[in-house]
C-alpha atoms as a PDB file:
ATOM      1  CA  UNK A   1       0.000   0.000   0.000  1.00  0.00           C
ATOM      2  CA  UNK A   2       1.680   3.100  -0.923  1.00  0.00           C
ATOM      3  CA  UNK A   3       1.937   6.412   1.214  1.00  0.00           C
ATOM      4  CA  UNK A   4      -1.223   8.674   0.016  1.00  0.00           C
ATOM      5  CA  UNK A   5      -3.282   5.381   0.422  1.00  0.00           C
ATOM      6  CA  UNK A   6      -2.127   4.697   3.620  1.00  0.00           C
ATOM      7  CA  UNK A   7      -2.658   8.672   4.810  1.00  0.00           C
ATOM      8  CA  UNK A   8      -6.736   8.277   3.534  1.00  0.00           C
ATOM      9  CA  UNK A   9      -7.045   4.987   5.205  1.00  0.00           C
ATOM     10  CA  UNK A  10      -5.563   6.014   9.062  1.00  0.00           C
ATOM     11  CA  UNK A  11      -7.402   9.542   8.285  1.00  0.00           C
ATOM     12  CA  UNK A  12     -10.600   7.263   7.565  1.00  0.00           C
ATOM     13  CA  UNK A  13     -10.018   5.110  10.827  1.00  0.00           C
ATOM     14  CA  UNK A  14      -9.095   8.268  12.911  1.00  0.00           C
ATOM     15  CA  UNK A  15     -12.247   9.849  11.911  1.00  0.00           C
ATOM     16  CA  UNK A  16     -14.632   6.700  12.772  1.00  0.00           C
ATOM     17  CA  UNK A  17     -13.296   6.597  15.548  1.00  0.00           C
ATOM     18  CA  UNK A  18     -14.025  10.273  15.960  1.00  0.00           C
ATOM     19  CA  UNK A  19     -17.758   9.407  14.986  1.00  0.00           C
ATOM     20  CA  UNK A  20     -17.866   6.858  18.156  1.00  0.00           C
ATOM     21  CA  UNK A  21     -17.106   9.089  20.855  1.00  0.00           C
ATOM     22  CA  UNK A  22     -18.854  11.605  19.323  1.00  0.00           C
ATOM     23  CA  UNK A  23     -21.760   9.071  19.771  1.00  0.00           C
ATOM     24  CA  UNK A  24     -20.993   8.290  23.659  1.00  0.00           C
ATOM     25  CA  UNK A  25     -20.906  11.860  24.252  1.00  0.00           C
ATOM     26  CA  UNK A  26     -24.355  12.191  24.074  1.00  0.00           C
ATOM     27  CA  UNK A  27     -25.315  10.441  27.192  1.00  0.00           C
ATOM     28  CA  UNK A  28     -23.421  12.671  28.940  1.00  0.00           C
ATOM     29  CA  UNK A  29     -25.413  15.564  27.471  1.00  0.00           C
ATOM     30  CA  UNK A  30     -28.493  14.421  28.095  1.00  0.00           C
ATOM     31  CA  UNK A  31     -27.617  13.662  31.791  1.00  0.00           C
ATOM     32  CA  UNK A  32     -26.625  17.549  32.313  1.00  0.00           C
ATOM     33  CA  UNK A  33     -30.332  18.516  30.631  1.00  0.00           C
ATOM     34  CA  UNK A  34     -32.142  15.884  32.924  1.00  0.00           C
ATOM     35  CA  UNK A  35     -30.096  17.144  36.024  1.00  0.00           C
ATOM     36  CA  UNK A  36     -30.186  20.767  35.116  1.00  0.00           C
ATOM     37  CA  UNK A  37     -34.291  20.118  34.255  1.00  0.00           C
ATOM     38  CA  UNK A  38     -34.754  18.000  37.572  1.00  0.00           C
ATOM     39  CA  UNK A  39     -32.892  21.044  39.671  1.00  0.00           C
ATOM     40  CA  UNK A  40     -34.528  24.186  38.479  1.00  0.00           C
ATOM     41  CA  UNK A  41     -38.205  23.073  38.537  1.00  0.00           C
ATOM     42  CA  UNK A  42     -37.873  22.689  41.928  1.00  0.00           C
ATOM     43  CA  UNK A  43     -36.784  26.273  42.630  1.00  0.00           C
ATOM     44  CA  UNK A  44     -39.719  28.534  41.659  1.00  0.00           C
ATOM     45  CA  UNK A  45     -39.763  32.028  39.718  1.00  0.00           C
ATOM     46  CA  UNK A  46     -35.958  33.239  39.452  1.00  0.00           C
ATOM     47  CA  UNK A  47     -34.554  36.152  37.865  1.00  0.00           C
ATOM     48  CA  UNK A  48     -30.843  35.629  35.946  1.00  0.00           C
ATOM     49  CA  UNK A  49     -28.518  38.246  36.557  1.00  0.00           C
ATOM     50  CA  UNK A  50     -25.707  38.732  34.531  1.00  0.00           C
ATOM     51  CA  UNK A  51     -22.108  40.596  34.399  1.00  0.00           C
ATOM     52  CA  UNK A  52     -18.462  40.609  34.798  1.00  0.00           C
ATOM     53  CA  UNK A  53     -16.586  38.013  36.670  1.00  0.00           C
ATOM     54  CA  UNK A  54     -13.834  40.546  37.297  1.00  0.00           C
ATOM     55  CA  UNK A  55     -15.504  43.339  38.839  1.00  0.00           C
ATOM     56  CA  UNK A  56     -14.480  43.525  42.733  1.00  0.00           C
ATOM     57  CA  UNK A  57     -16.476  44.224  45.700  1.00  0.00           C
ATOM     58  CA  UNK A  58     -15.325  47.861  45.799  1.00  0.00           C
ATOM     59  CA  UNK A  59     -16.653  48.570  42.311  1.00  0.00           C
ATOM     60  CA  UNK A  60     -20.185  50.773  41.933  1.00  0.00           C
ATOM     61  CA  UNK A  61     -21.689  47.907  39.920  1.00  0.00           C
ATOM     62  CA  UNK A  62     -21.197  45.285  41.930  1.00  0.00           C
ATOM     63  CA  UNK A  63     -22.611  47.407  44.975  1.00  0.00           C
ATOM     64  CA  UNK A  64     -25.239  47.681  42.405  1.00  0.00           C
ATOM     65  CA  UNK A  65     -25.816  44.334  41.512  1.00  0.00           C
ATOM     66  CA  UNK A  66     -26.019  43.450  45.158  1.00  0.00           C
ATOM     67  CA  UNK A  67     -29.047  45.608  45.873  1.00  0.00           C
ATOM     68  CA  UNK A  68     -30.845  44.658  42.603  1.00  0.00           C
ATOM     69  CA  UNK A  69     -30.386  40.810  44.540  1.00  0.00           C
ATOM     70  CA  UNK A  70     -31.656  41.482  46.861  1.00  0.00           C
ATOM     71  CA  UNK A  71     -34.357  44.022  46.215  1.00  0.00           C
ATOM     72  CA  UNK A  72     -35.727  40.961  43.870  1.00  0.00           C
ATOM     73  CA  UNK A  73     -35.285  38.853  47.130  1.00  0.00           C
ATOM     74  CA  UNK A  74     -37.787  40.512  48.917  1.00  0.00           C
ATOM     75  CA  UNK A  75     -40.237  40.497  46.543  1.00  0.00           C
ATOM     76  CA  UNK A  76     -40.772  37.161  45.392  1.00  0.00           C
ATOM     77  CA  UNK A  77     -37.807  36.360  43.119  1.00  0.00           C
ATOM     78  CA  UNK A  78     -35.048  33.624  43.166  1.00  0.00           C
ATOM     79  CA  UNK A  79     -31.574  35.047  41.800  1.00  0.00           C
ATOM     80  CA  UNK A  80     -29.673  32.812  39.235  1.00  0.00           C
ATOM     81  CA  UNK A  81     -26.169  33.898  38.052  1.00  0.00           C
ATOM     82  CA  UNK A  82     -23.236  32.080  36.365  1.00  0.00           C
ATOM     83  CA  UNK A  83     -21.914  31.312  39.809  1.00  0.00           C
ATOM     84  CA  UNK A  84     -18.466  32.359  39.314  1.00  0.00           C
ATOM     85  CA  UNK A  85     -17.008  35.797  41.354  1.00  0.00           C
ATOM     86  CA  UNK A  86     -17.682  39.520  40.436  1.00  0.00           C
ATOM     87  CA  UNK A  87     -21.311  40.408  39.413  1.00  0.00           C
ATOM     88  CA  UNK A  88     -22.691  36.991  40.046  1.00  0.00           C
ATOM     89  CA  UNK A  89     -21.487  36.798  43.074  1.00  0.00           C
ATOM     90  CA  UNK A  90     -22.886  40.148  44.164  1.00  0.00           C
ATOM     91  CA  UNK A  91     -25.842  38.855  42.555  1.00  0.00           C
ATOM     92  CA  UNK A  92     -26.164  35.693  44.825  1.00  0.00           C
ATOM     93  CA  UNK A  93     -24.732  37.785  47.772  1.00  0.00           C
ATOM     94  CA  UNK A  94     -27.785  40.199  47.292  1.00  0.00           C
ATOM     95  CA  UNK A  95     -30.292  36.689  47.714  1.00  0.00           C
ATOM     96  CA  UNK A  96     -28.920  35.957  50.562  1.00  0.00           C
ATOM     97  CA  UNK A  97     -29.942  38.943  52.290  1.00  0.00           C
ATOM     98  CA  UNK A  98     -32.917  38.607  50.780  1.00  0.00           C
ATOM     99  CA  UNK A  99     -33.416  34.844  52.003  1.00  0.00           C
ATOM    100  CA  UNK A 100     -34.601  34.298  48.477  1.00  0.00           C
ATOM    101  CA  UNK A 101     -33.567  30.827  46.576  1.00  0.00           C
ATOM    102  CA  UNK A 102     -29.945  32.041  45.386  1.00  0.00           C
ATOM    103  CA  UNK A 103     -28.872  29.608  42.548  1.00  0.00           C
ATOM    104  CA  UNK A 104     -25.352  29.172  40.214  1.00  0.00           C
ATOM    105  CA  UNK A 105     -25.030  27.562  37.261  1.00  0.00           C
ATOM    106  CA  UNK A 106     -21.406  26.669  37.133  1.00  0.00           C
ATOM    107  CA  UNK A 107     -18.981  25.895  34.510  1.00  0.00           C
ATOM    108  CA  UNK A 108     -14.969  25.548  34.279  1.00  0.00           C
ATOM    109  CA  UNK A 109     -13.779  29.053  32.726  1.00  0.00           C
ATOM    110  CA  UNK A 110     -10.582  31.009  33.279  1.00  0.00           C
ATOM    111  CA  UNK A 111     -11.409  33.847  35.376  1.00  0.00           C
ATOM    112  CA  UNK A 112     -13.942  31.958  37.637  1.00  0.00           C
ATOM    113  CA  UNK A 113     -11.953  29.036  39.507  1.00  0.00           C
ATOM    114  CA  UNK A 114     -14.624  27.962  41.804  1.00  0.00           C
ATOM    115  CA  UNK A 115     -18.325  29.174  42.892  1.00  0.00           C
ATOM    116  CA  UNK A 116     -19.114  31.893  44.734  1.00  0.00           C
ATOM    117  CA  UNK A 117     -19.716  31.484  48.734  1.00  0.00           C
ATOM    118  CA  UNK A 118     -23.206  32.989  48.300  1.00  0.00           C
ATOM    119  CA  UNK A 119     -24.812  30.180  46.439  1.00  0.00           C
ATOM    120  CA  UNK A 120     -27.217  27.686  48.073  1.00  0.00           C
ATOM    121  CA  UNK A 121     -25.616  24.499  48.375  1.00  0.00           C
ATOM    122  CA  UNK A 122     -28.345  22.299  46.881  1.00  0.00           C
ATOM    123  CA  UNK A 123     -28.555  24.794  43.856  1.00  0.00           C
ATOM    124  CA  UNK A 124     -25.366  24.628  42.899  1.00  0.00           C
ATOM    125  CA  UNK A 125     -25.139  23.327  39.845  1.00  0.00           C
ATOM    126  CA  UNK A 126     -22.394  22.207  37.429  1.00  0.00           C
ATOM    127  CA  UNK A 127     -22.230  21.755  33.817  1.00  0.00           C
ATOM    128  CA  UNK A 128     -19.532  20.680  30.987  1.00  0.00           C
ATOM    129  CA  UNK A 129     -21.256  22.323  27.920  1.00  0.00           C
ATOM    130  CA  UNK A 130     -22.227  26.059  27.703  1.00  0.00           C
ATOM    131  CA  UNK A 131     -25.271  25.420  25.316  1.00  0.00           C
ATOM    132  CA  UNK A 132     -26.899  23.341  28.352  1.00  0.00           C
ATOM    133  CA  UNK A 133     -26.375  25.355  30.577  1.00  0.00           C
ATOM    134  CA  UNK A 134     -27.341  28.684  28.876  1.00  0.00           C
ATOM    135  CA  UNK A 135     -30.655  26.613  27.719  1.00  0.00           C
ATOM    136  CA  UNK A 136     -31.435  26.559  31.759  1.00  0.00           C
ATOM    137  CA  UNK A 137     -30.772  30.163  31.533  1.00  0.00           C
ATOM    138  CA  UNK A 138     -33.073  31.279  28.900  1.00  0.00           C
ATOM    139  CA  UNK A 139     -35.830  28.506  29.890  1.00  0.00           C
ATOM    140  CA  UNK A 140     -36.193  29.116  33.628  1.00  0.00           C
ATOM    141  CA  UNK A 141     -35.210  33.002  33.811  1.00  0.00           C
ATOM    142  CA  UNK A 142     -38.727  35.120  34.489  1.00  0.00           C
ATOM    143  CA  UNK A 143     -36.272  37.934  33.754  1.00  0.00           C
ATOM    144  CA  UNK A 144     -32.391  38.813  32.388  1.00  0.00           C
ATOM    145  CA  UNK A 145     -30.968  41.711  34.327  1.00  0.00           C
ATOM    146  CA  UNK A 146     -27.921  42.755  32.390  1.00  0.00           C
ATOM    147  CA  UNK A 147     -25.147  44.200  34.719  1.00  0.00           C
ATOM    148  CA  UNK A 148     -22.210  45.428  32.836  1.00  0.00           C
ATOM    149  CA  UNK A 149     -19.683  42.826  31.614  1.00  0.00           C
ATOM    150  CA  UNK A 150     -17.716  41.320  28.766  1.00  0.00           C
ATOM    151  CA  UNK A 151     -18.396  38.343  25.863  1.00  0.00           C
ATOM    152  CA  UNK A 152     -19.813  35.912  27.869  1.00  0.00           C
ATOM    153  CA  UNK A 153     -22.350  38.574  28.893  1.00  0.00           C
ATOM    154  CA  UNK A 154     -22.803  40.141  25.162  1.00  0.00           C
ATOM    155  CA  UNK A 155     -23.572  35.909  24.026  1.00  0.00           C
ATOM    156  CA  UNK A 156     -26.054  35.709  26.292  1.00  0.00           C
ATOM    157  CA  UNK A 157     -27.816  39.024  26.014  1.00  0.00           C
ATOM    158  CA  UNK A 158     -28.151  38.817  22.095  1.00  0.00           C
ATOM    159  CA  UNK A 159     -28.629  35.101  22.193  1.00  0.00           C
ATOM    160  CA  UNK A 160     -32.175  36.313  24.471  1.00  0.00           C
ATOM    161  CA  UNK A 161     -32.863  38.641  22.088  1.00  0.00           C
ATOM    162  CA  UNK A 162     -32.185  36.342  18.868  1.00  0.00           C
ATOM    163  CA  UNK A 163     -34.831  33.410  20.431  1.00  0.00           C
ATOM    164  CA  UNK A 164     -37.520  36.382  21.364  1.00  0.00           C
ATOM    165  CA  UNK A 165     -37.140  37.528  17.979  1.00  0.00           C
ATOM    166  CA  UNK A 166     -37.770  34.691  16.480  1.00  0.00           C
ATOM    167  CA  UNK A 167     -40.248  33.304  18.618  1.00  0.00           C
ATOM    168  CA  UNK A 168     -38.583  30.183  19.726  1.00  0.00           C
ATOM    169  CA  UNK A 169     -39.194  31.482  23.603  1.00  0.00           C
ATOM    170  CA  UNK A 170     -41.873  33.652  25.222  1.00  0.00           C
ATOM    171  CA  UNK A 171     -40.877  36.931  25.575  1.00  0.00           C
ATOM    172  CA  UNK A 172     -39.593  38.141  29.234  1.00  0.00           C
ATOM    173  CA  UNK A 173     -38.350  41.309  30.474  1.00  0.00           C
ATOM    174  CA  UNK A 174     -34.559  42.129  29.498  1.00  0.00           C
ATOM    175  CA  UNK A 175     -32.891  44.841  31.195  1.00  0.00           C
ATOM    176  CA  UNK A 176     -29.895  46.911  30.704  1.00  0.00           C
ATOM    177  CA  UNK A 177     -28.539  48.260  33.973  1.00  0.00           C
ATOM    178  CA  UNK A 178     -26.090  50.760  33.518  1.00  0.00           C
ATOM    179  CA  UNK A 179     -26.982  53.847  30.756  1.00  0.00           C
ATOM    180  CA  UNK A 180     -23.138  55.102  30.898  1.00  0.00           C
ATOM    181  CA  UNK A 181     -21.949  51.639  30.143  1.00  0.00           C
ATOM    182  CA  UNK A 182     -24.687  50.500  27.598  1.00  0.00           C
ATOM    183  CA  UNK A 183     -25.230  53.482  25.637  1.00  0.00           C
ATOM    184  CA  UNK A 184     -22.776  53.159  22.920  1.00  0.00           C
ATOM    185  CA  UNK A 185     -23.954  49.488  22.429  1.00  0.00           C
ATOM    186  CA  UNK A 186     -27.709  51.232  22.220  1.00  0.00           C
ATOM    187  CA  UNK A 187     -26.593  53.786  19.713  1.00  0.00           C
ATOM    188  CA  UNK A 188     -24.933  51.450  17.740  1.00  0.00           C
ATOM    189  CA  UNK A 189     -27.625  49.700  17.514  1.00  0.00           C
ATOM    190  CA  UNK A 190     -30.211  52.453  16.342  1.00  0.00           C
ATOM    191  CA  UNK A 191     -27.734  54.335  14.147  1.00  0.00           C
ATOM    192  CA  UNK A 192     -26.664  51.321  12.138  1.00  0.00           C
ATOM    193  CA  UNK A 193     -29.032  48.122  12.601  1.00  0.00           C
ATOM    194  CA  UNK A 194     -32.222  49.843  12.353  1.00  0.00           C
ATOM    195  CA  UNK A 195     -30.494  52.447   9.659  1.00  0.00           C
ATOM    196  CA  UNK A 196     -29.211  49.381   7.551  1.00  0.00           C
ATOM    197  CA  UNK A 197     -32.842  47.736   8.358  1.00  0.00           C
ATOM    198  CA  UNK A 198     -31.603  44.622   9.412  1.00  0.00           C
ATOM    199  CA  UNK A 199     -33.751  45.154  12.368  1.00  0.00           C
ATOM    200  CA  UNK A 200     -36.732  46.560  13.050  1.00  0.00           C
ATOM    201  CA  UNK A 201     -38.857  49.369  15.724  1.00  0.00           C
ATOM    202  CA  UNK A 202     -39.890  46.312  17.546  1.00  0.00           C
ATOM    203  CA  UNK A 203     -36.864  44.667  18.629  1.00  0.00           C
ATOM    204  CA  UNK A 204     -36.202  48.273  20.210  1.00  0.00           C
ATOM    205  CA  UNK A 205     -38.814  47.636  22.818  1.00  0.00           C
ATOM    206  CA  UNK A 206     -37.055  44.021  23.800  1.00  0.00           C
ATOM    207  CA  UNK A 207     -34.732  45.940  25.638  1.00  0.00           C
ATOM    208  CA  UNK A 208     -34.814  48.488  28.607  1.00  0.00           C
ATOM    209  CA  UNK A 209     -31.926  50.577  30.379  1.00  0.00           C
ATOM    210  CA  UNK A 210     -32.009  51.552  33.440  1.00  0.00           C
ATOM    211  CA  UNK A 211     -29.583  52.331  36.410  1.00  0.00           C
ATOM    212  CA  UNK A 212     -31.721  51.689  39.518  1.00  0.00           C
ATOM    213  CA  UNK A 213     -33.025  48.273  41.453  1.00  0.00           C
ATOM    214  CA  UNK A 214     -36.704  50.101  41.772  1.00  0.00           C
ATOM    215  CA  UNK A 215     -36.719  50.306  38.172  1.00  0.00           C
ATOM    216  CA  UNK A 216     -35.464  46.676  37.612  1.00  0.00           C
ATOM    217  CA  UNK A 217     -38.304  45.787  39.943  1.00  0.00           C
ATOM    218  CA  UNK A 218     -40.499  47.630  38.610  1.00  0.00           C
ATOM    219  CA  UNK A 219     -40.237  46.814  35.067  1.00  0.00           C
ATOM    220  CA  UNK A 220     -40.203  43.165  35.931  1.00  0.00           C
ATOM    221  CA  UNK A 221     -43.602  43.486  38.685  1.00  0.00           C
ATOM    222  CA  UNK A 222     -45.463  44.932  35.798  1.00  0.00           C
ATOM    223  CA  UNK A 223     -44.617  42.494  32.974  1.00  0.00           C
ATOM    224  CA  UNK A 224     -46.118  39.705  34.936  1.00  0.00           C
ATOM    225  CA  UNK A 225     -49.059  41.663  35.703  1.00  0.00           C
ATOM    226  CA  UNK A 226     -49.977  40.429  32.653  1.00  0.00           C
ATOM    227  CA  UNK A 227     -48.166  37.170  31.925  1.00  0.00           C
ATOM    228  CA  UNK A 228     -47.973  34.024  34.230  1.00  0.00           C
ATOM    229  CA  UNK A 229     -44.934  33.564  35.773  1.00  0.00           C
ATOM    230  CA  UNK A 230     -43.763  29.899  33.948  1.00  0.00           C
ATOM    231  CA  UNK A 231     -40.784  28.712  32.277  1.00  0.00           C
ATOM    232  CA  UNK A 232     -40.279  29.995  28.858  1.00  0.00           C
ATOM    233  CA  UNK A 233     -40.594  27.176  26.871  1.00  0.00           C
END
């Protein structure tokens, strides 16, 4: 058998096997869905706050973040974050004082070693695979609150926005806290998106900015005035 044959052949036998795991990996897929399904039914109406992991406790938006926790806390709402330090923590922190459910949903990333301290220990959750785990996100969040942050925070805002849009979820309240840090993003958005027409008015209203917990709460209490509080899909 000469070279090049030989080459296609181990590339062919690499690649089945390739096809095999690929295969096995699915179980363990499905059992982060059925644990992260199991889990989060359990908990009751939550609200999903986002930001950055590297924001300290000294910093004005994690004092922020803290209050918006809590001020959900006392009125009815479970907090869910990322689980990792900075925002979410001050999210989860904010729960706590609340004595509202305070729930992470975990996952191995550079800047966020371990959980946070403020997370219940029987909602502390763990996953492999970021698409699971932001599908118990968008599914069981009655609410994003949008603290300011980097990528991971830009995916899952527009990734909201994208399944609202196209009306693969029920629309929920998504809020912008922070005017000084989001208005460039907001401008951007009206000066070329809905210039270039590749959106339209209506995906405007998805969003709100504020820069206050009342009006977090606020926005959120009279949104399910009207709709039931439920998972999303």
């Amino acid at each position: 058998m000469n070279k090049e044959r030989l080459d296609r052949v181990f590339k062919q036998k690499t690649w089945n096997e390739i096809k095999t795991k690929d295969s096995w990996q699915l179980f363990k897929i499905m059992s982060e869905f059925v644990d992260g399904f199991e889990k989060m039914t359990r908990i009751g109406p939550c609200v999903t706050i986002f930001g950055s992991a590297r924001m300290t406790p000294e910093n004005t938006y994690y004092k922020l973040a803290t209050k918006i926790g809590e001020q959900l806390s006392l009125n009815g709402y479970g907090v869910i974050t990322g689980g990792g330090p900075g925002v979410m923590e001050a999210g989860n922190k904010g729960a706590k004082m609340g004595g509202a459910p305070s729930v992470g949903l975990n996952i191995d990333l550079p800047f966020e070693a371990t959980s946070n301290a403020y997370i219940d220990k029987d909602k502390n959750i763990d996953f492999d695979y970021f698409f699971v785990r932001k599908v118990m996100f968008v599914k069981y969040s009655q609410a994003f609150v949008v603290m300011p942050g980097g990528m991971g925070t830009l995916d899952e805002l527009f990734e909201a926005l994208t399944l609202i849009q196209t009306q693969k979820i029920d629309k929920f309240p998504i809020i912008l806290v922070g005017t000084d840090f989001w208005s460039g993003l907001i401008k951007w958005i009206k000066q070329t998106l809905l210039k270039e027409e590749t959106i339209s008015e209506k995906d405007l209203k998805l969003i709100s900015v504020v820069d206050s917990p009342s009006e977090v709460l606020e926005i959120i209490d009279k949104f399910y005035q009207t709709f039931m509080l439920k998972p999303n899909f």
